[in-house]
Protein backbone atom coordinates (compact mmCIF):
# COMPACT_ATOMS: atom_id res chain seq x y z
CA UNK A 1 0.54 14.07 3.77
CA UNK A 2 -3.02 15.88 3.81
CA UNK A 3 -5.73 15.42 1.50
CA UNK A 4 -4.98 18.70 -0.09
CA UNK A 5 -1.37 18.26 -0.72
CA UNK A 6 -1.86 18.47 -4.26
CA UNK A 7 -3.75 21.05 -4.57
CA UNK A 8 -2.83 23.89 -6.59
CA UNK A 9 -0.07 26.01 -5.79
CA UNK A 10 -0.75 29.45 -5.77
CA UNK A 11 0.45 31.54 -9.26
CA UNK A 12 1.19 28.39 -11.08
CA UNK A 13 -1.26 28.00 -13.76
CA UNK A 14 -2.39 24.20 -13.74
CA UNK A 15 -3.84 21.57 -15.91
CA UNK A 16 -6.21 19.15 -13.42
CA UNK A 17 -4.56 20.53 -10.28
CA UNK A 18 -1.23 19.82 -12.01
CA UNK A 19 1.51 22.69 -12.92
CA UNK A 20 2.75 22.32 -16.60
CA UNK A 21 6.26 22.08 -17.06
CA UNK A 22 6.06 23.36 -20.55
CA UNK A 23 4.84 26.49 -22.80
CA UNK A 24 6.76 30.45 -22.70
CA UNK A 25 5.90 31.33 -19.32
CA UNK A 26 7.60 28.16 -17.86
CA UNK A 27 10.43 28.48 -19.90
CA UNK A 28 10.74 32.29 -19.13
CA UNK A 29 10.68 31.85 -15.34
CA UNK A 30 10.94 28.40 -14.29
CA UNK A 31 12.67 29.50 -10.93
CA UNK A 32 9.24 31.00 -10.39
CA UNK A 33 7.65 28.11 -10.69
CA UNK A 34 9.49 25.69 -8.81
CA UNK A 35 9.05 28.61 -6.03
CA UNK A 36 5.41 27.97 -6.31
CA UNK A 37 5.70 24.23 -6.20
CA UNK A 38 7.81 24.08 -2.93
CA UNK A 39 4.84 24.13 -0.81
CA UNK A 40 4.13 21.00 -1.50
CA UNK A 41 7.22 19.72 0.25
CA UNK A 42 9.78 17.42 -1.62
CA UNK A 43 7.44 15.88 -4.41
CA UNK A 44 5.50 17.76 -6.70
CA UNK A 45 2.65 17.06 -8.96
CA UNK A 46 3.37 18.44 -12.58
CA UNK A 47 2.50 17.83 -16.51
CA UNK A 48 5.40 16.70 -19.12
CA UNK A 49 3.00 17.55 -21.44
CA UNK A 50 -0.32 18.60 -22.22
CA UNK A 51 -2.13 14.89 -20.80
CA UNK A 52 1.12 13.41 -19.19
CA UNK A 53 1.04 13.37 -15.97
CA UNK A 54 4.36 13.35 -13.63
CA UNK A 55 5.99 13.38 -10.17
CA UNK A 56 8.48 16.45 -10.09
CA UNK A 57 11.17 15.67 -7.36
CA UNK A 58 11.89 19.35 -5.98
CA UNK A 59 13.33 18.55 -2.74
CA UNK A 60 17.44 18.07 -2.91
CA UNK A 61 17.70 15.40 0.03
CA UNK A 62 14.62 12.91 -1.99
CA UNK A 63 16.46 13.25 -4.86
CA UNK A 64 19.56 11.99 -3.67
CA UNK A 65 17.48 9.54 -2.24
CA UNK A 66 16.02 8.46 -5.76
CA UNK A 67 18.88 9.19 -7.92
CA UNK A 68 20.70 6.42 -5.24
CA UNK A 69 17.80 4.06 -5.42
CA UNK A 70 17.70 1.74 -8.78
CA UNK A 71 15.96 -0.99 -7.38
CA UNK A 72 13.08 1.68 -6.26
CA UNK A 73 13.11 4.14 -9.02
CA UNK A 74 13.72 1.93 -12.27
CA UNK A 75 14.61 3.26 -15.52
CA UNK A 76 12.75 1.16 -17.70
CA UNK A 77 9.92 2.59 -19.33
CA UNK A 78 7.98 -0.01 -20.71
CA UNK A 79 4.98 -0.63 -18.70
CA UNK A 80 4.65 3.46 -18.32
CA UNK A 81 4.31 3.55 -22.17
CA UNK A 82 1.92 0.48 -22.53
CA UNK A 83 -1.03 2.65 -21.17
CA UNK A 84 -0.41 6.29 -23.21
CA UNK A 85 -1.46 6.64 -26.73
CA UNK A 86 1.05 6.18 -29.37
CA UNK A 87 0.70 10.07 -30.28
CA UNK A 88 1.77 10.96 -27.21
CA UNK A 89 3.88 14.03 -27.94
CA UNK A 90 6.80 12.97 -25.46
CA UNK A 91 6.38 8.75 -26.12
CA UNK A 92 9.61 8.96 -28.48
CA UNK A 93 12.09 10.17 -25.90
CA UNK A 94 10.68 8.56 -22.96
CA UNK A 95 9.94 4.78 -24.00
CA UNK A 96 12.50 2.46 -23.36
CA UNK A 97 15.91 2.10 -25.66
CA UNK A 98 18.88 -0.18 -25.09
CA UNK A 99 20.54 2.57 -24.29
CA UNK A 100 22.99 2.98 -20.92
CA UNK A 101 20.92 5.79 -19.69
CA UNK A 102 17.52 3.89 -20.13
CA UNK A 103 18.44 0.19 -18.51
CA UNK A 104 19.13 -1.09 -15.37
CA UNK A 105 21.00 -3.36 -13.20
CA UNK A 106 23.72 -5.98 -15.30
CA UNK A 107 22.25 -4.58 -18.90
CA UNK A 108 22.77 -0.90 -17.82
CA UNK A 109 25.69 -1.79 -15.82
CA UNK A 110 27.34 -3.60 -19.30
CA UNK A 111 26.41 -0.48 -20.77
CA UNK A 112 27.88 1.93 -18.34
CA UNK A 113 31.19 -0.15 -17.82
CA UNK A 114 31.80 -0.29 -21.68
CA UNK A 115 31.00 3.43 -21.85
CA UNK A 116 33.54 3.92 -18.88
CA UNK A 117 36.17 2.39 -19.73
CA UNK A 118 36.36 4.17 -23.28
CA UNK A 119 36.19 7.43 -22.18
CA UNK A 120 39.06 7.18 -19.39
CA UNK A 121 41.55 6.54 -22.19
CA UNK A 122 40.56 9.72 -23.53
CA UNK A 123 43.77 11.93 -23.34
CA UNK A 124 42.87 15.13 -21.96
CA UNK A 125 45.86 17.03 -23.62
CA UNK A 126 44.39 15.69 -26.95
CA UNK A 127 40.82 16.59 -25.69
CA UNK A 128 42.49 19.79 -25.17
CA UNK A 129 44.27 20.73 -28.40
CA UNK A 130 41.36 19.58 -30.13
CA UNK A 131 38.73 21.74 -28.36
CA UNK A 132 41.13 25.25 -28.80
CA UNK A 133 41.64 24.48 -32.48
CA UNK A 134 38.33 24.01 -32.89
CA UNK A 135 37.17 27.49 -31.40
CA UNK A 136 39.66 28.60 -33.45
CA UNK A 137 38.29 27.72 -36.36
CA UNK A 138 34.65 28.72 -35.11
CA UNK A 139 35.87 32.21 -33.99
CA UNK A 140 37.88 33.03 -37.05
CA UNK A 141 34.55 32.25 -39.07
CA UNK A 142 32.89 35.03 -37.49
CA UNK A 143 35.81 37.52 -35.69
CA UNK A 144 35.25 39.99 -38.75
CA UNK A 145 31.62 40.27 -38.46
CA UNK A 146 31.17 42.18 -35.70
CA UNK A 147 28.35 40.26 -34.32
CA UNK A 148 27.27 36.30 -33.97
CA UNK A 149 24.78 34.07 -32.23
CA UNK A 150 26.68 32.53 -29.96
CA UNK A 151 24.24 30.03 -29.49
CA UNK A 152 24.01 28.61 -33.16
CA UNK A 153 27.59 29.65 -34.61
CA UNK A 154 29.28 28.88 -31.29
CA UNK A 155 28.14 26.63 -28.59
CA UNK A 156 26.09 24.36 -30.83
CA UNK A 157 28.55 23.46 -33.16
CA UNK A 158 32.03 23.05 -31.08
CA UNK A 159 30.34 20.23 -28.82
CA UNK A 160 29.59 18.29 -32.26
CA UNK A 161 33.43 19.18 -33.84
CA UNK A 162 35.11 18.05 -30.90
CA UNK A 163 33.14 14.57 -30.35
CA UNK A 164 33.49 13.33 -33.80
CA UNK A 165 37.26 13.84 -33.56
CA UNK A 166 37.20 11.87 -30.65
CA UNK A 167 34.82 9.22 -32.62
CA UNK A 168 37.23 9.12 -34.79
CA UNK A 169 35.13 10.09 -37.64
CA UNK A 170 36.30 10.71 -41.13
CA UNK A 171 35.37 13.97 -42.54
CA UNK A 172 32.57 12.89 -45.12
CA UNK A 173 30.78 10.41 -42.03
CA UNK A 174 31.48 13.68 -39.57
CA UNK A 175 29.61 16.46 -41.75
CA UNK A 176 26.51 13.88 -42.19
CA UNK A 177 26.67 12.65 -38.36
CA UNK A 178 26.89 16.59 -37.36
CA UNK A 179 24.42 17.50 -39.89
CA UNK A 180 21.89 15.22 -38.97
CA UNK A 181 22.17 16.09 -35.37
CA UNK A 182 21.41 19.31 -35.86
CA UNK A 183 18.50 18.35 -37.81
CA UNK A 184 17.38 16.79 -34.65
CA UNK A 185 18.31 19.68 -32.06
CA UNK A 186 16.57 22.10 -34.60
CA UNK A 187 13.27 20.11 -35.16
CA UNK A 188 14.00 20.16 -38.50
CA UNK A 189 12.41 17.23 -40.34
CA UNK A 190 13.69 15.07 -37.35
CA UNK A 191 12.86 11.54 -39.16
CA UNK A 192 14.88 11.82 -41.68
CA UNK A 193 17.13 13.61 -40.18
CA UNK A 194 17.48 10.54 -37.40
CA UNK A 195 17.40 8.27 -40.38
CA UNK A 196 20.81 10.28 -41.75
CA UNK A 197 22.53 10.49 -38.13
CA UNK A 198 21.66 6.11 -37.30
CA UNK A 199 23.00 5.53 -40.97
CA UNK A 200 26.15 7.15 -40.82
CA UNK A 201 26.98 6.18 -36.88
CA UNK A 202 25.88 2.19 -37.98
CA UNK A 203 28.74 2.74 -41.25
CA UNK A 204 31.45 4.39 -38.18
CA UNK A 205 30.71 1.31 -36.24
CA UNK A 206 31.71 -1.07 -39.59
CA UNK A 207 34.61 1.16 -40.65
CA UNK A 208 35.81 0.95 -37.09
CA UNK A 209 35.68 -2.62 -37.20
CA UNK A 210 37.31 -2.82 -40.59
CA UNK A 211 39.98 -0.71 -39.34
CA UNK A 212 40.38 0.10 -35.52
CA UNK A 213 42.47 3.28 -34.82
CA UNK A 214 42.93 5.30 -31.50
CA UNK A 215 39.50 6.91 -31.28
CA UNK A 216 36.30 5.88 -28.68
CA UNK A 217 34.18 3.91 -31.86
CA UNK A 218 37.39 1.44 -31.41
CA UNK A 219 37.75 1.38 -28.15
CA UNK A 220 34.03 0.79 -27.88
CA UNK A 221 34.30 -2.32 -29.97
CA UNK A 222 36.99 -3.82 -28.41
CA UNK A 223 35.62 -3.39 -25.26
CA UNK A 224 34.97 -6.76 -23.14
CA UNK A 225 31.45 -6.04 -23.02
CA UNK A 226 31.32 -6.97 -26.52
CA UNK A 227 28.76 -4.55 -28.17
CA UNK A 228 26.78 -6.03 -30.84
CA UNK A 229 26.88 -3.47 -34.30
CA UNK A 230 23.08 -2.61 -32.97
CA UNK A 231 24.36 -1.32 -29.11
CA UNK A 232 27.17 0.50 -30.12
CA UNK A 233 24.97 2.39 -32.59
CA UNK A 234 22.76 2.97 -29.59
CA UNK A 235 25.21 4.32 -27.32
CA UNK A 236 27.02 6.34 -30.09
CA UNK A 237 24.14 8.08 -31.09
CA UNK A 238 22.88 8.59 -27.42
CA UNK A 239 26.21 10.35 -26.55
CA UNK A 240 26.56 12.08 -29.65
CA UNK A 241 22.73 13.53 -28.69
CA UNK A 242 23.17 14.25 -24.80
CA UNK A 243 26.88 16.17 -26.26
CA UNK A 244 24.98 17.81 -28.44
CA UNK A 245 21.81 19.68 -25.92
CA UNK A 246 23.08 19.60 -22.73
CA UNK A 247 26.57 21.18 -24.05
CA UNK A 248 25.86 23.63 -25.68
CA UNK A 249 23.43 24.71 -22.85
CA UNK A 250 26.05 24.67 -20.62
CA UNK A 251 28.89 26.79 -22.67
CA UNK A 252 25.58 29.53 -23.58
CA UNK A 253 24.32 29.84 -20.46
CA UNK A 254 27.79 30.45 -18.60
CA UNK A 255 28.58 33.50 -21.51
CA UNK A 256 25.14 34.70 -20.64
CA UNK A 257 25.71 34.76 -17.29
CA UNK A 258 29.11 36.34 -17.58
CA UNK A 259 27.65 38.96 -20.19
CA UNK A 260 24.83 40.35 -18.36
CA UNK A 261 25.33 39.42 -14.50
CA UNK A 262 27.23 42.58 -12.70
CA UNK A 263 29.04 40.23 -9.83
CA UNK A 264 30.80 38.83 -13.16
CA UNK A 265 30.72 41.97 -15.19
CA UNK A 266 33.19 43.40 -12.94
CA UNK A 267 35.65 40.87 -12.84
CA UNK A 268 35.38 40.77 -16.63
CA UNK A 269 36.15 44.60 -17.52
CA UNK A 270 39.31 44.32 -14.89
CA UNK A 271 40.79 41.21 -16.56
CA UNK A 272 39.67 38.65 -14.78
CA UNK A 273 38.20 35.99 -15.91
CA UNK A 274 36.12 33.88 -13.57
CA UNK A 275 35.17 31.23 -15.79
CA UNK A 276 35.03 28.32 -13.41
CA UNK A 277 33.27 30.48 -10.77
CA UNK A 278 30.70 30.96 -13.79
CA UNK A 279 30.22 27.15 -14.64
CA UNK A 280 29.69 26.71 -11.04
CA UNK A 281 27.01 29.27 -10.84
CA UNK A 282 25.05 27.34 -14.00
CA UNK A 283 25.48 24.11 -12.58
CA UNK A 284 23.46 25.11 -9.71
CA UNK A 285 20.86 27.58 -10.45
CA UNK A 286 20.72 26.90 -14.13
CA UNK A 287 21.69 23.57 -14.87
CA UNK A 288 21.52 22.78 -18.92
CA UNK A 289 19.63 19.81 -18.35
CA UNK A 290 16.71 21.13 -15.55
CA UNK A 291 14.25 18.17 -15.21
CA UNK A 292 15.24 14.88 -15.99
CA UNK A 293 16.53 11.22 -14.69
CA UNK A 294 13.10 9.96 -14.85
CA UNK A 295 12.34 6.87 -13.56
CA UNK A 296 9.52 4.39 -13.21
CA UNK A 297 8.68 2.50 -9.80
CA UNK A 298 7.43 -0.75 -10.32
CA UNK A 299 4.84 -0.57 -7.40
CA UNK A 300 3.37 2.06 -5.33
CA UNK A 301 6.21 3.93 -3.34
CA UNK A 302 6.41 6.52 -0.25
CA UNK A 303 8.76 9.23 -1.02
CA UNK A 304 9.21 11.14 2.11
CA UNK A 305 5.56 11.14 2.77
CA UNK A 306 4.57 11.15 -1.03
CA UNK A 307 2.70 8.17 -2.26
CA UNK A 308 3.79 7.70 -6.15
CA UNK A 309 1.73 5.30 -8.41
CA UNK A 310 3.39 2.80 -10.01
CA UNK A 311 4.55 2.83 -13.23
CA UNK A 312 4.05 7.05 -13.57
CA UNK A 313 7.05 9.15 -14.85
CA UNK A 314 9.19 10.47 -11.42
CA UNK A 315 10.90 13.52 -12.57
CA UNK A 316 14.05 14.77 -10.83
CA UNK A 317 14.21 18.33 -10.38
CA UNK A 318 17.64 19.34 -10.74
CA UNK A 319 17.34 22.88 -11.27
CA UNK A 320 14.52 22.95 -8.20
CA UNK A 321 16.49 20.43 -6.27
CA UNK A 322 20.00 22.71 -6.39
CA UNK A 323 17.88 25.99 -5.57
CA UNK A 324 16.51 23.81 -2.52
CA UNK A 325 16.61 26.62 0.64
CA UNK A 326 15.73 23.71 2.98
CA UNK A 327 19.42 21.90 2.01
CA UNK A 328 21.76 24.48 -0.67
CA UNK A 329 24.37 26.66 0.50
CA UNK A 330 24.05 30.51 -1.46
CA UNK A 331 27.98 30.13 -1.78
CA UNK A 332 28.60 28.55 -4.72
CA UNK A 333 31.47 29.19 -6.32
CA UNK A 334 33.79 26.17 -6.20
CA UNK A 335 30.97 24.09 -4.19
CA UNK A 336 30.62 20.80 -6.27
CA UNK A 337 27.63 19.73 -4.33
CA UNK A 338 25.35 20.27 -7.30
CA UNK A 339 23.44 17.43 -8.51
CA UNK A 340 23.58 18.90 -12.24
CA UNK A 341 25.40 15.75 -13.14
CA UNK A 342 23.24 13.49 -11.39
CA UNK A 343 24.17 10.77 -8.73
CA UNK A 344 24.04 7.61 -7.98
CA UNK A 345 24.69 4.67 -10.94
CA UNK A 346 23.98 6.54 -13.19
CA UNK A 347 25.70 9.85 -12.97
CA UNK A 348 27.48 11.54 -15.37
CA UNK A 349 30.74 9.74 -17.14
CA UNK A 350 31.98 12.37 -19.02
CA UNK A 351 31.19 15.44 -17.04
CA UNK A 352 35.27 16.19 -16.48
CA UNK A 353 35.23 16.54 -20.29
CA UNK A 354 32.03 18.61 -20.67
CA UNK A 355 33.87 21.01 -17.85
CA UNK A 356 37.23 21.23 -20.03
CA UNK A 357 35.37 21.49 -22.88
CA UNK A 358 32.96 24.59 -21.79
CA UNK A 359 35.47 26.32 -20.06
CA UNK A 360 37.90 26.46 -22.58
CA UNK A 361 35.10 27.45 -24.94
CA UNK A 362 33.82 30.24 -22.82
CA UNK A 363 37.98 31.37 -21.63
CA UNK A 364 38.98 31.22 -25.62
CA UNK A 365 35.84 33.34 -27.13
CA UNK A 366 36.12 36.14 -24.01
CA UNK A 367 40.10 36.28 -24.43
CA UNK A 368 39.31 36.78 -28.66
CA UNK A 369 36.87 39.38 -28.59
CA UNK A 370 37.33 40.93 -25.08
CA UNK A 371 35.04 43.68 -25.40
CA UNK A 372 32.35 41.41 -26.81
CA UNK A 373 28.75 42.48 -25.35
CA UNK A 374 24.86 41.23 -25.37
CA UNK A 375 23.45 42.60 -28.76
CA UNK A 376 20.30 43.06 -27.13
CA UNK A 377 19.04 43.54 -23.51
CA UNK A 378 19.28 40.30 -21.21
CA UNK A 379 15.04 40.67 -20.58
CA UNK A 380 14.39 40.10 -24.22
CA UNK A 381 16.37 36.79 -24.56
CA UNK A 382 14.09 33.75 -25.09
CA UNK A 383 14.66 30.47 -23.52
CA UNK A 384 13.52 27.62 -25.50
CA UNK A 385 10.51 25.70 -24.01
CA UNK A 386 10.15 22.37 -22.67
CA UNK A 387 10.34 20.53 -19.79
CA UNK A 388 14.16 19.00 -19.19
CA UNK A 389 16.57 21.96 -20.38
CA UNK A 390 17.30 25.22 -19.43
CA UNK A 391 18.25 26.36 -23.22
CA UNK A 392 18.90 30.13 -25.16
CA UNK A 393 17.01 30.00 -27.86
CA UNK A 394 19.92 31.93 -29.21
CA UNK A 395 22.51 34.63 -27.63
CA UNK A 396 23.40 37.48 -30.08
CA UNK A 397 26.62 39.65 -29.16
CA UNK A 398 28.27 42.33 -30.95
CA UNK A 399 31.92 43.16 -30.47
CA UNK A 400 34.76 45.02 -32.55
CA UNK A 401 35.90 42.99 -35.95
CA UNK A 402 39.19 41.54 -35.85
CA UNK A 403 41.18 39.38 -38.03
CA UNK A 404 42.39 36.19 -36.68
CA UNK A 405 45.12 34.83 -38.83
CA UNK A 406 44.51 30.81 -39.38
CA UNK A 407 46.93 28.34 -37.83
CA UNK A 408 50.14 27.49 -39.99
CA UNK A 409 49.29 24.73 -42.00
CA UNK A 410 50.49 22.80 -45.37
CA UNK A 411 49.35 24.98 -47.91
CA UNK A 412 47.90 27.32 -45.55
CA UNK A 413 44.80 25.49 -45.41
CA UNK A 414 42.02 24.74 -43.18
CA UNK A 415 42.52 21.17 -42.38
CA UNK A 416 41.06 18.05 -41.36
CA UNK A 417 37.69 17.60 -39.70
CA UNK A 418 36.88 21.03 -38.08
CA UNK A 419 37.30 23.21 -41.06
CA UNK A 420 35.30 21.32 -43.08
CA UNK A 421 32.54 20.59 -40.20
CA UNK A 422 32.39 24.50 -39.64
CA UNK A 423 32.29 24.78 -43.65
CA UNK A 424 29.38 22.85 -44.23
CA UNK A 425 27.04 23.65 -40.45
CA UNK A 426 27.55 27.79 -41.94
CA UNK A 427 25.97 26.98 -45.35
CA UNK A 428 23.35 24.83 -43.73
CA UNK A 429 21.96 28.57 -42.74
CA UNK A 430 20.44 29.42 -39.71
CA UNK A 431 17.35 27.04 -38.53
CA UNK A 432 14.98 28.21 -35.79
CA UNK A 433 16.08 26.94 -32.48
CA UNK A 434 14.31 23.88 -31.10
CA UNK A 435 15.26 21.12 -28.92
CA UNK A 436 16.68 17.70 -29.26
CA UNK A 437 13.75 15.86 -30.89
CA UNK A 438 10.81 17.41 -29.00
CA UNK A 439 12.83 15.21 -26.38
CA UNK A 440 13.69 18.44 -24.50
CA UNK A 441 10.59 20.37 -25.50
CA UNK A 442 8.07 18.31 -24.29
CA UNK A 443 5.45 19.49 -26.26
């Protein structure tokens, strides 16, 4: 590759000849940006944040390539974060965990198997029932309003509701698991509010020992792989977090699309609704997670003609990678090709159950409030900033009140976790939108 390879590309502002990945503008119009960055073929040169340098993998074939490629592109983190300062502003989402998503080779394949294996016996007709009443219990908490962020009061919260059901979580360790989550995703005093999500997870984990049931914290423990207390609180908390962002993303960014995009809008006011053509859409120009999968090489490596340092941050570029012209097909709509659920080892384990989940989200809240609209024009809807998500900051609608009658019930009562989940997140109030931990902001 020339000498100038890295030099600027033209309408991308840059810090040291390298494109930021963070701030409004890139959040705003990141499409724009990647634009800008193809011309310097498959690898780009980019910052995480202000003083953190990075490899952004734009180029769909070279990510395959290091999505595939363990042994070349390691996940481990620790020599990268021996030589930044400890206040580096991304350092706490980057360094290395013992988590599945951060390890490699037998540890991250102990991980993975154990992770697996306990979602398969998932039943999706349970996953099912407990997703609808759950958006029933959202929607009937704001049907006679007339207007909601679907963002906060929607998409946020039903991701949360669902998974502690299937964690098996008793209401009282729910509520604080839930609210401390959103404590996190909100930026909201995130150390304690880490401090309140670890606490209750680590007292699931002993209950769950105490007193298996049929939920994934049991199936978890039993597992062969034999989790120590410390792991599964590791893994519980890291897929309670990547349910939480990369969720809600998906389910608000598909009713965006489908509430301000005409090639939807059309299909909507006749009846039809093209939900799964919708998720498809998102998946590949707007994933939920946009930049992420980093990875570490141990020594320098040729990438196609790019020569990355060792032990610097290699970014992949979903969002960039699916828009690639040199490799994407325009026709989208039932093409799986996408690599918004990664590849290789370590894609995606749940991402049948994200799809169920989001579309029944997105068919359930159209089918309630079918001549529900954007409160305000599409243009003036922020995105949040930061370098791996494609997030709403929030997605106000307005529609005609109705009254949706609660599900018969003992006593007529809201029961059991989601009504008192729901319950609690409303009085929490509204928080201004942030990201998982700064993780997603990279700020």
């Amino acid at each position: 590759m020339s000498s100038d390879a890295f030099a600027p590309a033209p309408g991308c502002p840059t810090h040291g000849g390298r494109t930021p990945l963070y701030g409004p503008d890139f959040a705003a119009h990141p499409q724009r940006v990647y634009e800008a960055l193809r011309r310097y073929g498959p690898v780009a040169p980019v910052e995480l944040a202000p003083g953190v340098p990075a490899s952004l993998v734009i180029s769909y074939g070279a990510a395959l390539e290091v999505l595939r490629d363990p042994v070349t592109f390691p996940k481990d983190a620790r020599r990268w974060q021996q030589s930044v300062p400890p206040d580096c502003p991304v350092l706490p989402f980057m360094m290395y965990r013992p988590a599945c998503n951060l390890s490699d080779g037998a540890a991250h394949a102990r991980l993975r198997t154990a992770i697996a294996d306990s979602l398969s016996r998932i039943d999706s007709n349970l996953l099912r029932e407990s997703v609808e009443r759950n958006v029933e219990t959202l929607i009937r908490g704001f049907s006679e309003k007339g207007t909601v962020d679907l963002r906060a009061e929607y998409a946020l919260l039903l991701p949360l509701m669902v998974f502690n059901e299937i964690l098996g979580c008793p209401p009282d360790l729910g509520k604080r698991i839930v609210t401390g989550m959103r404590g996190i995703v909100e930026n909201v005093d995130t150390a304690n509010s880490n401090q309140i999500t670890v606490k209750a997870v680590a007292e699931l984990v002993a209950l769950k020992r105490a007193r298996p049931d049929h939920d994934l914290t049991s199936w978890l423990i039993a597992h062969p792989a034999q989790l120590t207390d410390a792991e599964l609180v590791e893994q519980i908390v890291l897929l309670v977090g990547l349910v939480t962002e990369p969720e809600q993303n998906l389910i608000a960014n598909a009713l965006f699309l489908l509430l301000s995009d005409d090639r939807f809008g059309g299909d909507l006011s006749g009846g039809s609704l093209p939900v799964e053509d919708a998720l498809d859409e998102v998946l590949w120009a707007d994933p939920p997670v946009a930049n992420w999968a980093i990875s570490y090489p141990t020594q320098d490596v040729d990438l196609r003609g790019v020569r990355l340092s060792a032990d610097q941050p290699v970014v992949i570029g979903f969002a960039a990678a699916n828009t690639d012209p040199a490799a994407v097909s325009t026709n989208r709509a039932g093409n799986r090709a996408h690599l918004a659920w990664g590849a290789g080892p370590h894609k995606c384990p749940a991402q049948g159950e994200a799809r169920l989940i989001a579309a029944i989200a997105i068919e359930k809240v159209l089918d309630a409030l079918p001549d529900m609209e954007l409160a305000v024009p599409a243009s003036r809807l922020e995105w949040r900033p930061g370098f791996a998500q494609r997030a709403l900051a929030s997605l106000p609608v307005r529609f005609s009140p109705i009254h949706i009658p609660p599900r018969p019930t003992p006593g007529n009562q809201e029961m059991g976790l989601a009504g008192g989940l729901a319950t609690a997140l409303r009085n929490a109030g509204p928080r201004r939108s942030n990201a998982l931990t700064r993780w997603w902001r990279g700020e």
